[in-house]
Protein backbone atom coordinates (compact mmCIF):
# COMPACT_ATOMS: atom_id res chain seq x y z
CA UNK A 1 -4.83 107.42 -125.82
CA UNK A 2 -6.92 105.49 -128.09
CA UNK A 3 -7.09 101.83 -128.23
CA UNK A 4 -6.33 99.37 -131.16
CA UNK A 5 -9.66 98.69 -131.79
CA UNK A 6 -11.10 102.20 -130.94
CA UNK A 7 -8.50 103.08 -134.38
CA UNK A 8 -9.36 100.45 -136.19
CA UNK A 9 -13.43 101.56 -135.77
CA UNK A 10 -12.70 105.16 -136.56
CA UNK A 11 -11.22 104.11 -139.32
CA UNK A 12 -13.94 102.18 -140.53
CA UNK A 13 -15.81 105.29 -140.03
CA UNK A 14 -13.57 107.15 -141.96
CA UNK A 15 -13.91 104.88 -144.87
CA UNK A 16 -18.18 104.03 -144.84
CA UNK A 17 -18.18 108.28 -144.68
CA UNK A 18 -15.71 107.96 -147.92
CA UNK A 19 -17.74 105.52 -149.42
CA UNK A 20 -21.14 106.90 -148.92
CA UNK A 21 -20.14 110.59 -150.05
CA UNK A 22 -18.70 109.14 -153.33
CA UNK A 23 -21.96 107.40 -154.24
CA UNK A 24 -23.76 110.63 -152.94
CA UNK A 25 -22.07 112.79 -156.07
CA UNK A 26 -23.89 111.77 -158.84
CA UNK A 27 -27.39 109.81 -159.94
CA UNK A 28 -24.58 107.00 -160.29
CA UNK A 29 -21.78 106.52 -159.31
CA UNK A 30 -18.71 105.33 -161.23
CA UNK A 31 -19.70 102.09 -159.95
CA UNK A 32 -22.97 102.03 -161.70
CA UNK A 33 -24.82 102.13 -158.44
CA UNK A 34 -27.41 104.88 -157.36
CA UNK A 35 -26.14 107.76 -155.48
CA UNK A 36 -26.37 107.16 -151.76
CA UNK A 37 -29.20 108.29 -149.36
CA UNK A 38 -27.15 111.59 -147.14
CA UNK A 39 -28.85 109.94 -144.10
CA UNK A 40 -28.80 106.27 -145.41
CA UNK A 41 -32.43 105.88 -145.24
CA UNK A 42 -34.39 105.11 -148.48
CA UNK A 43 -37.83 106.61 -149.15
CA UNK A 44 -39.70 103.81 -151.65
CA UNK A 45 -41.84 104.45 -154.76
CA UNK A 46 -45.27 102.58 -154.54
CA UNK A 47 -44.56 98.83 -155.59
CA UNK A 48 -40.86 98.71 -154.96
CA UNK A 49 -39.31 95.91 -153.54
CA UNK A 50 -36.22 95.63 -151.41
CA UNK A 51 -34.56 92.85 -154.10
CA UNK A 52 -34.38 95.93 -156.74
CA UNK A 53 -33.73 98.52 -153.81
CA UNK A 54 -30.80 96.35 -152.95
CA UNK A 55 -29.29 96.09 -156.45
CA UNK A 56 -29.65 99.36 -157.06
CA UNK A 57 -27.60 100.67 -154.40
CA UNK A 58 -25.31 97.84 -154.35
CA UNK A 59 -26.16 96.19 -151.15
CA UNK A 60 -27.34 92.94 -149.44
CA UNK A 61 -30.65 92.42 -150.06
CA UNK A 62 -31.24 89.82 -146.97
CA UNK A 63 -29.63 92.43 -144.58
CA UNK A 64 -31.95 95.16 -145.84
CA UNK A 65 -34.59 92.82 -144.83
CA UNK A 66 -33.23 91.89 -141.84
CA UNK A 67 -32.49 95.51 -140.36
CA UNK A 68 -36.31 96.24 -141.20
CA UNK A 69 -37.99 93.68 -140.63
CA UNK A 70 -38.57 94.57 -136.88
CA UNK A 71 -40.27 97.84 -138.43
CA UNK A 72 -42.49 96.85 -141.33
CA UNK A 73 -44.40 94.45 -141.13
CA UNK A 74 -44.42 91.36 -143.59
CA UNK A 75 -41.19 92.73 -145.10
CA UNK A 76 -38.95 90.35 -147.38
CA UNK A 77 -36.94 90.94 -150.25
CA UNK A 78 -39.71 90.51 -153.04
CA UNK A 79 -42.94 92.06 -151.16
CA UNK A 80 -44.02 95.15 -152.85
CA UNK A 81 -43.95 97.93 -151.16
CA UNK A 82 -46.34 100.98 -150.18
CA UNK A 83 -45.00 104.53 -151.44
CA UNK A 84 -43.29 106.74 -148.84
CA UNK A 85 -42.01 102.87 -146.60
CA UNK A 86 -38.88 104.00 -145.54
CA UNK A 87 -35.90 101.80 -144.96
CA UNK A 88 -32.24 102.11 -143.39
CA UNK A 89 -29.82 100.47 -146.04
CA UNK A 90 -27.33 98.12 -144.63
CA UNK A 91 -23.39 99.57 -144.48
CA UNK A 92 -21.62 98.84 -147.37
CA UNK A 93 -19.06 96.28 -145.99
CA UNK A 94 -21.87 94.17 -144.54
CA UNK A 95 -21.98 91.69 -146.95
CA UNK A 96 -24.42 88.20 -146.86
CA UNK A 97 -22.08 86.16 -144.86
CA UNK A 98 -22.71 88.45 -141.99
CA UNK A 99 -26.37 87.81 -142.13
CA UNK A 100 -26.87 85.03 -139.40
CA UNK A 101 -25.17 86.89 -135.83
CA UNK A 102 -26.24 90.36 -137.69
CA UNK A 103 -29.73 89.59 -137.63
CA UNK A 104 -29.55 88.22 -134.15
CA UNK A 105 -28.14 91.19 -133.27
CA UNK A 106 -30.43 93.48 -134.70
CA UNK A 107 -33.15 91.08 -132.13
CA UNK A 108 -31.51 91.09 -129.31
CA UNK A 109 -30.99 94.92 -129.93
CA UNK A 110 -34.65 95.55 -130.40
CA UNK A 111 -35.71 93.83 -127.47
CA UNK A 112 -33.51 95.28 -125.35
CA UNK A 113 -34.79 99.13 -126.72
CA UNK A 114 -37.96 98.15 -126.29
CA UNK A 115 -37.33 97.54 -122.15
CA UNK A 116 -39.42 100.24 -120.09
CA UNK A 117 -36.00 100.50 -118.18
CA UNK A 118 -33.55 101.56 -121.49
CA UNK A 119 -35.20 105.49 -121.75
CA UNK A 120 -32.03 106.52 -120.23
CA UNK A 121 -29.62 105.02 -122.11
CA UNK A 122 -30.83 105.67 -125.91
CA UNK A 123 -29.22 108.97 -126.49
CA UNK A 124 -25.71 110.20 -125.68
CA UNK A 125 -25.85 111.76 -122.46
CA UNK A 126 -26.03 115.22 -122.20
CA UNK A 127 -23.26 116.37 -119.75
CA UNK A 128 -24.25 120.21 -120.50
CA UNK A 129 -27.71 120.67 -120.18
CA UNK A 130 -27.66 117.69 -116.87
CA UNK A 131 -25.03 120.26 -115.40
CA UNK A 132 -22.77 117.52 -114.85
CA UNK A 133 -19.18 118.87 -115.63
CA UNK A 134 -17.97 116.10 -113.90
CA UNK A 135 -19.03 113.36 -116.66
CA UNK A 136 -16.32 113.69 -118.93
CA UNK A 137 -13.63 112.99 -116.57
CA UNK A 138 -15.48 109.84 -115.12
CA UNK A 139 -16.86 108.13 -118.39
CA UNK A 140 -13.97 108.05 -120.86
CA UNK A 141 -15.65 106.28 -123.48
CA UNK A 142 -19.37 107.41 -123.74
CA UNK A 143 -21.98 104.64 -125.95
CA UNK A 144 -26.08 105.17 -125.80
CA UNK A 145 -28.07 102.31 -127.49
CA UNK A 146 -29.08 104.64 -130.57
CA UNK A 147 -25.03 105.34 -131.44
CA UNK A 148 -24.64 101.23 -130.83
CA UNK A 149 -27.33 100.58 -133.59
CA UNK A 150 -25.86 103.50 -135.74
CA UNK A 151 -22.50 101.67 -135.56
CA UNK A 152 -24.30 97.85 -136.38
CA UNK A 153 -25.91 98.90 -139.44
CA UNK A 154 -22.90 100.57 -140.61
CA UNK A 155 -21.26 97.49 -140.31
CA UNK A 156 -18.44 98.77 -137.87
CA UNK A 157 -19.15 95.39 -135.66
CA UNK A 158 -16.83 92.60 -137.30
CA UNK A 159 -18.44 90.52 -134.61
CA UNK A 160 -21.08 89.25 -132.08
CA UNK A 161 -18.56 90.33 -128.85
CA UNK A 162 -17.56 93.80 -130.23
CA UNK A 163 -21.61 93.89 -130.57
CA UNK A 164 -22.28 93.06 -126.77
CA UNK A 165 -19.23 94.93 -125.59
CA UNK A 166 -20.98 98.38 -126.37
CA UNK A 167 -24.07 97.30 -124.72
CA UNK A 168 -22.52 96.21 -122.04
CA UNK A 169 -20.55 99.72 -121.90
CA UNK A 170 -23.62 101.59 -122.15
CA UNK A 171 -25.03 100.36 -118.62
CA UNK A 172 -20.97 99.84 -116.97
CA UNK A 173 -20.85 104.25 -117.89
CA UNK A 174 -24.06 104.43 -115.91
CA UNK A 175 -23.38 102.36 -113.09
CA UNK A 176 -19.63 104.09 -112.59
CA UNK A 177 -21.25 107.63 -112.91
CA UNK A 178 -24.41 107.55 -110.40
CA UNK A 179 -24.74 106.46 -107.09
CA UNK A 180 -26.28 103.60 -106.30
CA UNK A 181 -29.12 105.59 -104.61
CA UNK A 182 -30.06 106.89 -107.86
CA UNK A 183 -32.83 105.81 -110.22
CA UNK A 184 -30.56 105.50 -113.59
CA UNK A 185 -28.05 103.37 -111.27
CA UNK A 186 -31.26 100.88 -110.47
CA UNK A 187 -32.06 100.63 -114.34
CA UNK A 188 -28.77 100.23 -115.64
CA UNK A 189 -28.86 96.88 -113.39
CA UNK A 190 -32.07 95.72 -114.61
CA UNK A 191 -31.02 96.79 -118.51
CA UNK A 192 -27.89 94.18 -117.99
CA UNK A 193 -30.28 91.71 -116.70
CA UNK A 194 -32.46 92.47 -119.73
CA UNK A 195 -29.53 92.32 -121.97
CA UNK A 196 -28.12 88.99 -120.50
CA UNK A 197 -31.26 86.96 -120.66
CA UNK A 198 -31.92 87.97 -124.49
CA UNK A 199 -28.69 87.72 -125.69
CA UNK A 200 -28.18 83.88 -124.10
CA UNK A 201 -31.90 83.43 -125.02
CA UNK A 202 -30.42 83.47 -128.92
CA UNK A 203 -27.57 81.23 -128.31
CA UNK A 204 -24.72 83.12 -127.24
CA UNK A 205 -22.33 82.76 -124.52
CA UNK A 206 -22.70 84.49 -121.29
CA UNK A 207 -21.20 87.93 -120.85
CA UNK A 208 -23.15 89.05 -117.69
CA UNK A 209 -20.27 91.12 -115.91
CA UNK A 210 -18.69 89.94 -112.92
CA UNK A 211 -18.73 92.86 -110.30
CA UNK A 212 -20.18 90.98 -107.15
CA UNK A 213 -18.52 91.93 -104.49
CA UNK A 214 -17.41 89.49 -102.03
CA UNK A 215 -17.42 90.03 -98.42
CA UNK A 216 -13.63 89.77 -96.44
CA UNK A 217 -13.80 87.81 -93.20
CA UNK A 218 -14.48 89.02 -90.49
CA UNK A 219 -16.69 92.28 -91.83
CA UNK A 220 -20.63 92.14 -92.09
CA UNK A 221 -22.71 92.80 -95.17
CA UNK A 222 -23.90 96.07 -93.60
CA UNK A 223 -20.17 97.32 -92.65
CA UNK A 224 -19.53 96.31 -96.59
CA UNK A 225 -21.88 98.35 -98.08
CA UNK A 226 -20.69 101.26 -95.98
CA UNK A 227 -16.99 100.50 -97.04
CA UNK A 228 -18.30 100.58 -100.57
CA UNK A 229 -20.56 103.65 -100.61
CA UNK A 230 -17.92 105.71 -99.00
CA UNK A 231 -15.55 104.09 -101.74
CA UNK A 232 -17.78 105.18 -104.00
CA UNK A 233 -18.31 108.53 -102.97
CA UNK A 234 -14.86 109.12 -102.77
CA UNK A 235 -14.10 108.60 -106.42
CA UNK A 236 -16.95 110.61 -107.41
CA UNK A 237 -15.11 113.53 -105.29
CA UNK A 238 -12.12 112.41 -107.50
CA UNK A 239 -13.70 113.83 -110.41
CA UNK A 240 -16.53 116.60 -109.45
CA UNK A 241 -13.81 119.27 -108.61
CA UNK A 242 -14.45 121.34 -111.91
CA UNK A 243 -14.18 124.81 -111.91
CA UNK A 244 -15.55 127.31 -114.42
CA UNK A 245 -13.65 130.59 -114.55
CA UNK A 246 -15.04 133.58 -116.64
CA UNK A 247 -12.74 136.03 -118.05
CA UNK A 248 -13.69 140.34 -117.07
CA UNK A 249 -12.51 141.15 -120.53
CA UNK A 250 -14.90 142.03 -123.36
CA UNK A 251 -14.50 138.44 -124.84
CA UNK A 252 -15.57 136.80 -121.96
CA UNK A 253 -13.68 133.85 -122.09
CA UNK A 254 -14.17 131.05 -120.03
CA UNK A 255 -11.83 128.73 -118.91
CA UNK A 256 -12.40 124.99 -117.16
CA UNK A 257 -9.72 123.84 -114.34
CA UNK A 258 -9.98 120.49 -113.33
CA UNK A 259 -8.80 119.91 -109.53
CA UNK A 260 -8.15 116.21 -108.56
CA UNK A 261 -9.37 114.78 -105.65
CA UNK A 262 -6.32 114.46 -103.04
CA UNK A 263 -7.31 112.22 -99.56
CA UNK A 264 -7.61 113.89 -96.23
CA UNK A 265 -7.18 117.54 -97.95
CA UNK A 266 -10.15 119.60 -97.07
CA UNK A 267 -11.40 122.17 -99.86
């Protein structure tokens, strides 16, 4: 079941798909605007500037700028520009009173990319080819860092915590799905450190999640972690109980059961 605000984003995506394909038909749209880029990316002529590339497709100018910037260098809205520059076009319900938290956004979302501990976490991850069945059925509501700044300069953030949320999401998936033994486990932890520090470093509040544990009288720190490993590992036998089934007909149909995880019951 989806949430309110998982609706209300697909239907945002619904409508900037609408949108885009109907200034895709034509040179120009009814509008009067240029036909827009299948992949939202525009490929300059030699000399243009962002100021006419903005007007022509009908778009913020200073959030062109701003989603760029980080890529070529010395960009603003009236430098002219060398022939082949390419640059992402803002969504079209951004509009120039989103520019101050969009652009510290975009920052903070840089920075954090740029971390030698995000490689993991900038593409969806691949539950197939990682042979892990299981994934699904843990992670109900996948995000990767690429699809979060997909979704920003679409313009399906209406705000700085919907922003962090998904970040924050991103390394939460990780740290639910691995064991704390494993290496992505470790780097998730040091990505929400990452995050944390940048994103208060530009002004905003706090949202470091609070998942400390705290230790019940009476039990040590060692007897804690073993509590919580075998905690752990019991959830994760929750989930991993898929089973693949192929059919002996000539279709060879397969067929996935999933078999929950029941305490005490030996399989």
């Amino acid at each position: 079941t989806l949430s309110c605000e998982e609706v209300s984003v697909l239907a945002e995506v619904r409508l900037l798909k609408e949108q885009q394909a109907a200034r895709a038909i034509g040179a120009k749209g009814d509008d009067g605007f240029c036909a827009w880029p299948s992949d939202g990316w525009h490929t300059c002529r030699e000399g243009e500037k962002v100021c006419d590339i903005a007007e022509r497709y009908g778009v913020s100018a200073s959030l062109t700028v701003a989603i760029n910037k980080e890529r070529v260098s010395g960009l603003t809205p009236t430098v002219a520009l060398k022939m082949t520059t390419t640059l992402r076009l803002p969504g079209l319900s951004l509009e120039d009173r989103d520019l101050e938290w969009f652009a510290k956004c975009i920052k903070v979302l840089h920075t954090i990319v740029d971390s030698e501990y995000a490689w993991p976490f900038m593409e969806a991850y691949d539950s197939h080819a990682l042979e892990a069945s299981e994934y699904p059925f843990v992670v109900s509501q996948p995000m990767d860092l690429t699809t979060i700044e997909t979704r920003l300069c679409d313009g399906l953030y209406k705000n700085v915590q919907a922003f962090a949320r998904d970040v924050l999401l991103t390394f939460a998936n990780a740290l639910s799905f691995h064991s704390p033994d494993d290496e992505v486990y470790g780097l998730a932890q040091r990505m929400e450190g990452v995050f944390e520090a940048t994103w208060t470093s530009h002004g905003f509040q706090s949202m470091a999640p609070k998942r400390a544990p705290t230790i019940p009288h009476g039990k040590s720190k060692s007897a804690l972690s073993s509590s919580s490993a075998l905690s752990s590992q019991k959830r994760r036998d929750m989930y991993n109980k898929v089973v693949r089934v192929e059919g002996h007909d000539a279709s060879h149909a397969a067929f996935f059961f999933v078999l929950h995880y029941v305490p005490h019951l030996h399989w």
